[in-house]
N, C-alpha and C. Protein backbone atom coordinates (compact mmCIF):
# COMPACT_ATOMS: atom_id res chain seq x y z
N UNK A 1 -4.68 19.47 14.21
CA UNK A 1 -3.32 18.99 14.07
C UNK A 1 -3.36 17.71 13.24
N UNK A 2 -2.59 17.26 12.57
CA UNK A 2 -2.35 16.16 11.69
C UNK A 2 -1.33 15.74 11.35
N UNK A 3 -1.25 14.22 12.06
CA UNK A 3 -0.14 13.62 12.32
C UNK A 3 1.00 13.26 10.70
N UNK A 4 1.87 13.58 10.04
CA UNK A 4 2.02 13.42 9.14
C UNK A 4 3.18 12.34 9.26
N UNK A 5 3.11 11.47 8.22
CA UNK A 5 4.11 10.09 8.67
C UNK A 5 4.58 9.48 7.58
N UNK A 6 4.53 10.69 6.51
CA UNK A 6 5.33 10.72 5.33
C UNK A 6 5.10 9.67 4.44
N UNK A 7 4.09 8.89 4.51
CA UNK A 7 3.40 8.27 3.73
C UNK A 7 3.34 9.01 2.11
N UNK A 8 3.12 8.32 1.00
CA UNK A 8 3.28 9.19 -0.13
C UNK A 8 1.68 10.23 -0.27
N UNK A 9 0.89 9.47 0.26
CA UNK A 9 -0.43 10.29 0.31
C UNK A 9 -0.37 11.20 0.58
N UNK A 10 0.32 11.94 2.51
CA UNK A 10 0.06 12.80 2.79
C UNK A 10 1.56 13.80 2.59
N UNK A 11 2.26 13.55 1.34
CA UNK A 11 3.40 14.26 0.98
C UNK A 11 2.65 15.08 -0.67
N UNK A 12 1.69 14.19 -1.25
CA UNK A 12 1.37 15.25 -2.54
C UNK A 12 0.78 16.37 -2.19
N UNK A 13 1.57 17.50 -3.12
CA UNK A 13 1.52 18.49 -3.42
C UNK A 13 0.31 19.15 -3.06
N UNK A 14 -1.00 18.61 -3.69
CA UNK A 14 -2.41 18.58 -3.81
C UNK A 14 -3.09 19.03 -2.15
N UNK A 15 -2.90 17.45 -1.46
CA UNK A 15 -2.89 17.10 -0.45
C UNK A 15 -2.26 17.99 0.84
N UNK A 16 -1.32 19.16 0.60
CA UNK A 16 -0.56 19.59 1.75
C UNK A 16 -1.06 21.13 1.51
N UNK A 17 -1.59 21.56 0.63
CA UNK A 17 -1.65 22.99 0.03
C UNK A 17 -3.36 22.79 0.51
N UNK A 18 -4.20 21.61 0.61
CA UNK A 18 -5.81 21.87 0.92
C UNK A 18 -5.42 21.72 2.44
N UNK A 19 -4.69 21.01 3.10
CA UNK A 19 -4.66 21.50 4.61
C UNK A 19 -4.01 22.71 4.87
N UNK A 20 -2.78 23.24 4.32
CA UNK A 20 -2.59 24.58 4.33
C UNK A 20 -3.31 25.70 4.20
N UNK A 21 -5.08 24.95 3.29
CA UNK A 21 -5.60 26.02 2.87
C UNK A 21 -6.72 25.93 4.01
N UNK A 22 -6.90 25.00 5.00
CA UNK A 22 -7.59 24.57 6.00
C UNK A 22 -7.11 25.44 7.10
N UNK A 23 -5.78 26.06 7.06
CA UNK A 23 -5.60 26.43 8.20
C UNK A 23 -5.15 25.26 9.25
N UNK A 24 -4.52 23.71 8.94
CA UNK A 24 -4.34 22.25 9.39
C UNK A 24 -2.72 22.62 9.69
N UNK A 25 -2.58 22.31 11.21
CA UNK A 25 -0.71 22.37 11.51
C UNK A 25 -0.86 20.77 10.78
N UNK A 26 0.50 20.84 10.89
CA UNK A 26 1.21 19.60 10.67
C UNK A 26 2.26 19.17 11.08
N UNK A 27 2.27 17.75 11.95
CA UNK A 27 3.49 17.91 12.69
C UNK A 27 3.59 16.48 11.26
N UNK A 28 5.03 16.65 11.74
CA UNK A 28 6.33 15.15 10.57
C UNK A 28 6.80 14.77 11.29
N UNK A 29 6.98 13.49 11.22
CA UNK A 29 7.35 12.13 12.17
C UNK A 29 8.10 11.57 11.14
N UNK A 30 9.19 10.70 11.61
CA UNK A 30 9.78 10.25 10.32
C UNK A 30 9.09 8.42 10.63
N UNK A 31 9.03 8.32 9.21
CA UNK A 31 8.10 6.96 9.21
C UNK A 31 8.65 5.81 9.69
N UNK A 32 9.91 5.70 9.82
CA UNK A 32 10.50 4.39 10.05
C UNK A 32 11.23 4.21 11.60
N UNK A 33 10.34 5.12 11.96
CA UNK A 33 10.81 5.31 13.60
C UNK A 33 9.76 5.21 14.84
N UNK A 34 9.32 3.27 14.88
CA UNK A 34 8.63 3.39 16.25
C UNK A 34 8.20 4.61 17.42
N UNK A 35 9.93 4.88 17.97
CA UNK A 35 9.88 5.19 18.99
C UNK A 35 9.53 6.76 19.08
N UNK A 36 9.20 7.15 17.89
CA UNK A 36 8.88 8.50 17.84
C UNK A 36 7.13 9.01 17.45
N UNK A 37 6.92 7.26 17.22
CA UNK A 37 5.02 7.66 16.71
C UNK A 37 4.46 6.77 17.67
N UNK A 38 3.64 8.29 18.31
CA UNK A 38 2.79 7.87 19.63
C UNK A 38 1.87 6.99 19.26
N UNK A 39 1.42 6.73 18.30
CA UNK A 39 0.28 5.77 17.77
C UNK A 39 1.06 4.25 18.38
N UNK A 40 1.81 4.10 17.76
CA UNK A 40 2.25 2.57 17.59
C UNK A 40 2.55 2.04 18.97
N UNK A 41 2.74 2.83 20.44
CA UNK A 41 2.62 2.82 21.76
C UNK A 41 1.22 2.36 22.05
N UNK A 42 0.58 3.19 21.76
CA UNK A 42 -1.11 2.85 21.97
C UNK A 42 -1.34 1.35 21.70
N UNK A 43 -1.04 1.05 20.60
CA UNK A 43 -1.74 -0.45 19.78
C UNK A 43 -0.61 -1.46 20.16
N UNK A 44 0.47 -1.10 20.86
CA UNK A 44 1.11 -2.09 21.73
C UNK A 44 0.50 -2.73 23.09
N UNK A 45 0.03 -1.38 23.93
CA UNK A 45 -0.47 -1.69 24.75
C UNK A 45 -2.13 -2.08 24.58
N UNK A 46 -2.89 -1.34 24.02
CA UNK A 46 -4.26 -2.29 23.23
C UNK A 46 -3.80 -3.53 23.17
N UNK A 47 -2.94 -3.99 22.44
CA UNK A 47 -2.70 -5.53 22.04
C UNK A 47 -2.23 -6.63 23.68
N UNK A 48 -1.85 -5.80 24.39
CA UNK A 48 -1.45 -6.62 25.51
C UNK A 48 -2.56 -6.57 26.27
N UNK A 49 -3.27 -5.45 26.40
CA UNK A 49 -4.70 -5.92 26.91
C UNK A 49 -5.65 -6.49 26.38
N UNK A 50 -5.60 -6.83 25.33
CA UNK A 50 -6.95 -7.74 24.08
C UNK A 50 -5.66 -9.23 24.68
């Protein structure tokens, strides 16, 4: 699975057709939305425990 977060990297053409050709799901997150990317939860709470 591969988190996609619409970055311009993982939007080229190139780039989406070699994980397609991987057999790679892809989930889309829209980029400008905290509350929807589980990542940025993680490194909140990392940061309150560091």
């Amino acid at each position: 699975i591969f988190l996609d977060d619409n970055t311009c990297p993982h939007r080229a053409g190139f780039i989406r057709n070699y994980l397609q050709n991987l057999g790679v799901k892809r989930i889309e997150w829209p980029v400008s939305s905290p509350d929807f990317n589980p990542t940025q939860h993680l490194w909140d709470q990392l940061g309150h425990a560091v």
